[in-house]
Protein backbone atom coordinates (compact mmCIF):
# COMPACT_ATOMS: atom_id res chain seq x y z
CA UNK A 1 0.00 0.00 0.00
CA UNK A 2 1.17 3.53 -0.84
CA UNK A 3 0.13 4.96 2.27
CA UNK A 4 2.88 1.97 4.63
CA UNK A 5 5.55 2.64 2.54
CA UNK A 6 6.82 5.73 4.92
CA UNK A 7 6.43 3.19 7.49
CA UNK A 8 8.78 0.56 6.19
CA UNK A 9 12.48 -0.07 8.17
CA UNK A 10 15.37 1.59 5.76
CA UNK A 11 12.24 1.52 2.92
CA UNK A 12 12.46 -2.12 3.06
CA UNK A 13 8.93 -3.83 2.68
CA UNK A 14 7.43 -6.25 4.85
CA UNK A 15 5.22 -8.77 5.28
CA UNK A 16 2.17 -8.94 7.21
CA UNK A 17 -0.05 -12.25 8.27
CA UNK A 18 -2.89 -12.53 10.00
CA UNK A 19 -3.93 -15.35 11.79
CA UNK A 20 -7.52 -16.17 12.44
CA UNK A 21 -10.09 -19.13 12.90
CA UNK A 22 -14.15 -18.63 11.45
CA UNK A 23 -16.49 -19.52 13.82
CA UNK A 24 -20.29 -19.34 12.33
CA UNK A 25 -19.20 -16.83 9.39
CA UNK A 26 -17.32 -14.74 11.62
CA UNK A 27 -13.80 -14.89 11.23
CA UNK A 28 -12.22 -14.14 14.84
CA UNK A 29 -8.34 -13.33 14.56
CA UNK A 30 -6.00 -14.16 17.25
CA UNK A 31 -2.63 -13.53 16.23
CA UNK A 32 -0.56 -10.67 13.67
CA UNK A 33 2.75 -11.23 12.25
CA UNK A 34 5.15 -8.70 10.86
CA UNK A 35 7.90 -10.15 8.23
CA UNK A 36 10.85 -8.34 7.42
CA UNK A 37 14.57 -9.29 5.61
CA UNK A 38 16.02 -8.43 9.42
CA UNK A 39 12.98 -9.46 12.06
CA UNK A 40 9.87 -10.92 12.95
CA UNK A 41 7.23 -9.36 15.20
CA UNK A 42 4.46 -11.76 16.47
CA UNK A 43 0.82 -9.58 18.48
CA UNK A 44 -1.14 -11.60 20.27
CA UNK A 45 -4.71 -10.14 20.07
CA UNK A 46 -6.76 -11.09 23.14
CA UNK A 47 -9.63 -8.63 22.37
CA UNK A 48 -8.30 -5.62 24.64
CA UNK A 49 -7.47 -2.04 22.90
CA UNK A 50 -4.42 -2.21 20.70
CA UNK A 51 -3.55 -0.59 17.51
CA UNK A 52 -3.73 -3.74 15.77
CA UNK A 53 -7.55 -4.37 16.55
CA UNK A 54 -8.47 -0.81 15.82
CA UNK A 55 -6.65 -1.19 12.47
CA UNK A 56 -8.67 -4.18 11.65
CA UNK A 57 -11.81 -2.31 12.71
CA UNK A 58 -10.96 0.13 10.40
CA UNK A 59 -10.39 -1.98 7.63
C-alpha cells in the first residue's frame, strides 16, 4: 500500500499475516505477524485495545 511505505524499516517492505479461525461466518483473529529481511514481530490479540484491533476495525 502507498500509504505503509513511509512506514517501512530503511524503505524495506514487509510482510504482514494474520492469523484467524471462522467460527459461524465470523472470522475471529487471534494472532498478527510482521515479516521483514532483518525481524519478525508476532501480536497476540486477546480482544483488549491495541492498535492492531483498531486497524482491523478500520479496515
Amino acid at each position: 500500500m502507498p500509504e505503509a511505505v513511509e512506514h517501512f524499516p530503511d524503505g524495506k517492505q514487509v510482510e504482514h499475516i494474520m492469523y484467524g479461525e471462522e467460527i459461524e461466518g465470523y472470522v475471529y483473529f487471534y494472532k498478527f505477524v510482521i515479516v521483514s529481511e532483518d525481524d519478525k514481530t508476532e501480536i497476540s490479540i486477546d480482544g483488549r485495545y491495541d492498535p492492531v484491533m483498531e486497524w482491523l476495525n478500520y479496515i
